[in-house]
C-alpha atoms as a PDB file:
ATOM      1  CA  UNK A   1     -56.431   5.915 -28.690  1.00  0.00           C
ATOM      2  CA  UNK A   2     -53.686   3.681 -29.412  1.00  0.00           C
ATOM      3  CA  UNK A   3     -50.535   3.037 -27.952  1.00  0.00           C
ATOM      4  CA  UNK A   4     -47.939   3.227 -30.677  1.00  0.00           C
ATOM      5  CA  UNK A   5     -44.692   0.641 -29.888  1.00  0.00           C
ATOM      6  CA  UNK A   6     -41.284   1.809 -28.811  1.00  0.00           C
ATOM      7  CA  UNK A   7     -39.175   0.898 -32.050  1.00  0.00           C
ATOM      8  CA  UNK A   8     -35.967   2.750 -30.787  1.00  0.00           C
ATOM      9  CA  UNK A   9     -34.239   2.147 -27.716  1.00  0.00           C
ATOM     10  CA  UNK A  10     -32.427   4.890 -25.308  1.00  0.00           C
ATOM     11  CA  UNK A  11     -29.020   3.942 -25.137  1.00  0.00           C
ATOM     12  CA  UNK A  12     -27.418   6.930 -23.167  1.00  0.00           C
ATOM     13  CA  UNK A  13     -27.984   5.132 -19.656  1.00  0.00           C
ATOM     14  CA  UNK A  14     -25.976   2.439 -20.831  1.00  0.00           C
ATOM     15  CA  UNK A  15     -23.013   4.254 -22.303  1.00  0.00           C
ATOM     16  CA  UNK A  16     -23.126   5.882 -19.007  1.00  0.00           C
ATOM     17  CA  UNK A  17     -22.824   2.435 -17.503  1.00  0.00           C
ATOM     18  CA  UNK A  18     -19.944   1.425 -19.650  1.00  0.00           C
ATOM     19  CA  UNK A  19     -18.141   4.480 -19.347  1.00  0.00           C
ATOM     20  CA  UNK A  20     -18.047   4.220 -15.534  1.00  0.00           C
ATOM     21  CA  UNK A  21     -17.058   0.359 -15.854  1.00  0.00           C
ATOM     22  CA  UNK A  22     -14.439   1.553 -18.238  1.00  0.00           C
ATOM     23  CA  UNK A  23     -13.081   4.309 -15.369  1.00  0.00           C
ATOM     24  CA  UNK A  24     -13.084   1.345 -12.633  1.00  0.00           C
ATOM     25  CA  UNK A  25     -11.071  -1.204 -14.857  1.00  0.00           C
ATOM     26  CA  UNK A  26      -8.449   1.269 -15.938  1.00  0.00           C
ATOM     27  CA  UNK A  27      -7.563   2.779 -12.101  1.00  0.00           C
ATOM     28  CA  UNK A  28      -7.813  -0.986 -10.941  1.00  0.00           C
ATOM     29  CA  UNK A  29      -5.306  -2.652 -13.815  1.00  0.00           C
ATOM     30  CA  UNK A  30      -3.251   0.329 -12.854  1.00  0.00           C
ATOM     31  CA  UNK A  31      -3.029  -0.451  -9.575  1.00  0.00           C
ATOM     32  CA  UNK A  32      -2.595  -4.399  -9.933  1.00  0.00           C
ATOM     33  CA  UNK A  33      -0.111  -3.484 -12.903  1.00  0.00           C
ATOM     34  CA  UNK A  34       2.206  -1.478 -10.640  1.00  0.00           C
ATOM     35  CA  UNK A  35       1.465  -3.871  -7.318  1.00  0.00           C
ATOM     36  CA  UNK A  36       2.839  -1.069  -4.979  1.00  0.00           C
ATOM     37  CA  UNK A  37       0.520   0.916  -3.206  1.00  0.00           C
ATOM     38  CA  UNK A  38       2.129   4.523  -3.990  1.00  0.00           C
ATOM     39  CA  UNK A  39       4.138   6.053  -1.404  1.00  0.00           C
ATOM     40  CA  UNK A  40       6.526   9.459  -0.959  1.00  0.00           C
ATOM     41  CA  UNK A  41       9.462   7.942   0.871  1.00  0.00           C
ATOM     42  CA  UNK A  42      11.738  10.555   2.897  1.00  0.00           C
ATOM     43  CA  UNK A  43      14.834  10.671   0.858  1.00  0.00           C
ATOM     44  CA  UNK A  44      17.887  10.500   3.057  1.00  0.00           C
ATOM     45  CA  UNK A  45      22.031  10.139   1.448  1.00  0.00           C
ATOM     46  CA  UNK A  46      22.988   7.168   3.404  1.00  0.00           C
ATOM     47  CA  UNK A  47      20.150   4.890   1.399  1.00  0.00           C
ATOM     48  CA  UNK A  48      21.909   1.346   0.768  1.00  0.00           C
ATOM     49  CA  UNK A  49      20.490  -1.339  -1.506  1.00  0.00           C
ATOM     50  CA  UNK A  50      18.591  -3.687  -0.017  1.00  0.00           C
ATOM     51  CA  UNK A  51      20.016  -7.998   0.252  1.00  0.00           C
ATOM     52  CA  UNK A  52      17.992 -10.388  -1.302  1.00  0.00           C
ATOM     53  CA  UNK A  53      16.872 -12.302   1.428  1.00  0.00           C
ATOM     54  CA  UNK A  54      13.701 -13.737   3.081  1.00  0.00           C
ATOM     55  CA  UNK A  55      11.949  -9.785   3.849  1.00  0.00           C
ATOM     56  CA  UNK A  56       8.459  -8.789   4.428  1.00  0.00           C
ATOM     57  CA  UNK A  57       7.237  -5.254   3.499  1.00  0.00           C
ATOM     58  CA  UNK A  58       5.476  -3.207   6.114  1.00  0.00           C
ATOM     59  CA  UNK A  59       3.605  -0.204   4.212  1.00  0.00           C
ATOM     60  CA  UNK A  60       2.201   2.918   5.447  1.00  0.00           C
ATOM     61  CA  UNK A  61       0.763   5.247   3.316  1.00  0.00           C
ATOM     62  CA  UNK A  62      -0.089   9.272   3.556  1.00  0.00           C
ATOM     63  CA  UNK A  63      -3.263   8.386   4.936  1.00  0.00           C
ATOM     64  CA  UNK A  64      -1.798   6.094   8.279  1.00  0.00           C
ATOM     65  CA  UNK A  65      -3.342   2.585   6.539  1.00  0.00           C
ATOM     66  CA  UNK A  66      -0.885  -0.593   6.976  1.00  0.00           C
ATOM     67  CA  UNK A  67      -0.122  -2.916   4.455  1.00  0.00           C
ATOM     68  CA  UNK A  68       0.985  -5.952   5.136  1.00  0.00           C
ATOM     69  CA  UNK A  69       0.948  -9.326   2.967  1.00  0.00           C
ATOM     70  CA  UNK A  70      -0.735  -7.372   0.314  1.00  0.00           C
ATOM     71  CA  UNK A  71      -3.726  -6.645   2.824  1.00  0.00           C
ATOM     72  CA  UNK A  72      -4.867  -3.339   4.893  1.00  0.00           C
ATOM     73  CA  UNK A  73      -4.172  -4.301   8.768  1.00  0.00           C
ATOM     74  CA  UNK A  74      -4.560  -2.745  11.869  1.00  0.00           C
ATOM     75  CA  UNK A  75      -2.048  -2.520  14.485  1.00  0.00           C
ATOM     76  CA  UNK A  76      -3.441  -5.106  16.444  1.00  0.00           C
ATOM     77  CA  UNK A  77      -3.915  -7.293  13.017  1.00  0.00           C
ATOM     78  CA  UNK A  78      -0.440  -6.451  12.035  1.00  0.00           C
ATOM     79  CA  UNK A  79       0.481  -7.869  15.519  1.00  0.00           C
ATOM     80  CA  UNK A  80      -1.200 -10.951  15.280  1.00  0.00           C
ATOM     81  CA  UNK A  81       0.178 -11.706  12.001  1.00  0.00           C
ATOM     82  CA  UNK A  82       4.050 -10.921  12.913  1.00  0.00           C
ATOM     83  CA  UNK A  83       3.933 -13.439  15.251  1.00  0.00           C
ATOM     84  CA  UNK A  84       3.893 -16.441  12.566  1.00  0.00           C
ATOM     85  CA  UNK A  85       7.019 -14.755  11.127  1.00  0.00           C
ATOM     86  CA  UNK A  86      10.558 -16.091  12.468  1.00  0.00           C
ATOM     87  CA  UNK A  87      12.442 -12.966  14.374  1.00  0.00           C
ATOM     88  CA  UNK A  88      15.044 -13.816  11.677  1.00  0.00           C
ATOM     89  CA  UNK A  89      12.704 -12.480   9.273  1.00  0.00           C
ATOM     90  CA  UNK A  90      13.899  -9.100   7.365  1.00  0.00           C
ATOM     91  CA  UNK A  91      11.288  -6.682   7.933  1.00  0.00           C
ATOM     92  CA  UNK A  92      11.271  -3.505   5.736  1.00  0.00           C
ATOM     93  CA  UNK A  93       9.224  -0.413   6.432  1.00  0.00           C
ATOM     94  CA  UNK A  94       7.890   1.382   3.468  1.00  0.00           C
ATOM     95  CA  UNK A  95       6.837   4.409   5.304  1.00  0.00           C
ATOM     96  CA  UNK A  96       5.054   7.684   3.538  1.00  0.00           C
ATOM     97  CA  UNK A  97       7.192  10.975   4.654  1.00  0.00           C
ATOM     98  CA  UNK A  98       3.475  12.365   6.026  1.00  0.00           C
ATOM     99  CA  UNK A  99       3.160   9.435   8.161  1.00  0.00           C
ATOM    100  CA  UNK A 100       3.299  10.192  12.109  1.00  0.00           C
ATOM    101  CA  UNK A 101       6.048   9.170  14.321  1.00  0.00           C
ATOM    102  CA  UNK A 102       3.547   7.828  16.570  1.00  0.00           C
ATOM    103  CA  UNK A 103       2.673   5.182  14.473  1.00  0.00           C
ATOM    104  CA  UNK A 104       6.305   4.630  13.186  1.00  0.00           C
ATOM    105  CA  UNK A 105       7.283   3.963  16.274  1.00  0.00           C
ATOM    106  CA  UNK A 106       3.912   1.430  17.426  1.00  0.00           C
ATOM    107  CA  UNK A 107       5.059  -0.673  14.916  1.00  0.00           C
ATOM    108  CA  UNK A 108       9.279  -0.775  15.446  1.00  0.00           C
ATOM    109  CA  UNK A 109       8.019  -1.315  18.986  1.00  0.00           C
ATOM    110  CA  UNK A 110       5.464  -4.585  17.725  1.00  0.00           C
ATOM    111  CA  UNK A 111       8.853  -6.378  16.187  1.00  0.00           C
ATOM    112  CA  UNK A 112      11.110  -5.770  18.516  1.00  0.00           C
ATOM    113  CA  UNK A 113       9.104  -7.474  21.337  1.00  0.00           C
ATOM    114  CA  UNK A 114       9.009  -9.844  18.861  1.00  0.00           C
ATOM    115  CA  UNK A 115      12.189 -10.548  18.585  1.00  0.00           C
ATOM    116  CA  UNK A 116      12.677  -9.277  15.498  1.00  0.00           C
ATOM    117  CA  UNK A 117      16.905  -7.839  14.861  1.00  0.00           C
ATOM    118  CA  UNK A 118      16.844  -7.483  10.813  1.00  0.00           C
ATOM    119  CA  UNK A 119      14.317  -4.123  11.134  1.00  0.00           C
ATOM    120  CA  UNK A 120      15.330  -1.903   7.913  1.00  0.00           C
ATOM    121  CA  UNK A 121      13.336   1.695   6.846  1.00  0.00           C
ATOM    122  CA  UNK A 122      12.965   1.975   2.976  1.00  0.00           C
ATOM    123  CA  UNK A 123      14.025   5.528   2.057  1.00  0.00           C
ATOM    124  CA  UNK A 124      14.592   7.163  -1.405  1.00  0.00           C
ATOM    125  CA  UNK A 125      17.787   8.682  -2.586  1.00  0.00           C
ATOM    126  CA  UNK A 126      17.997  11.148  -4.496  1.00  0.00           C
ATOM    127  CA  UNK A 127      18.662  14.176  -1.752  1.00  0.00           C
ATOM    128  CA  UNK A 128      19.141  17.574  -2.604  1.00  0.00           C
ATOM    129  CA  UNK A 129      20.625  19.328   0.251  1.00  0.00           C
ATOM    130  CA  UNK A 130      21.260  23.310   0.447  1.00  0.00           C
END
């Protein structure tokens, strides 16, 4: 018997491939496109623009991860790195309404034994009260 030769070649597995590499790119640009990591601030009435000044963002999304410098951190991480801020620093908290007040509270507690005075909580503002 003879072997006849494979003329055509199976291409499904690698439109599978692509599609998938596709699906990664386009949830990746979006993220790097929008540079926030997305977050459902409490929405309070007395919200005031933020000064341009020297300020560091503090983020804590739904699911209790830090950000910090564009990085995940953990509380002890976060720690470590506040300490090679100056306590004149403004520090903003970006906190996700679902977050605990455990953890809100570790971390106002981290800058002010710092030293840090310029402490500020990022909330939304458009309230709707009944």
């Amino acid at each position: 018997m003879e072997d006849k030769e494979v003329s055509v070649m199976n291409v499904v597995p690698l439109i599978d491939i692509m599609l998938v590499l596709l699906t990664i790119v386009l949830v990746t640009s979006t993220f790097i496109a929008t540079g926030k990591i997305p977050l459902e601030l409490p929405q309070a009435q007395s919200a005031q623009k933020i000064k341009d000044s020297t300020q560091e963002f503090i983020e804590i999304d739904a699911n209790e991860v830090i950000h910090f410098q564009k990085k995940e951190v953990t509380v002890d991480e976060f720690e470590a790195e506040v300490k090679n801020f100056s306590p004149q620093t403004q520090m903003i908290i970006r906190a996700d309404k679902k977050v605990s007040l455990d953890l809100f509270v570790t971390m106002m507690d981290i800058l002010k034994v710092n030293g840090f005075q310029n402490v500020s909580l990022q909330a939304g503002s458009n309230v709707k009260r009944k």
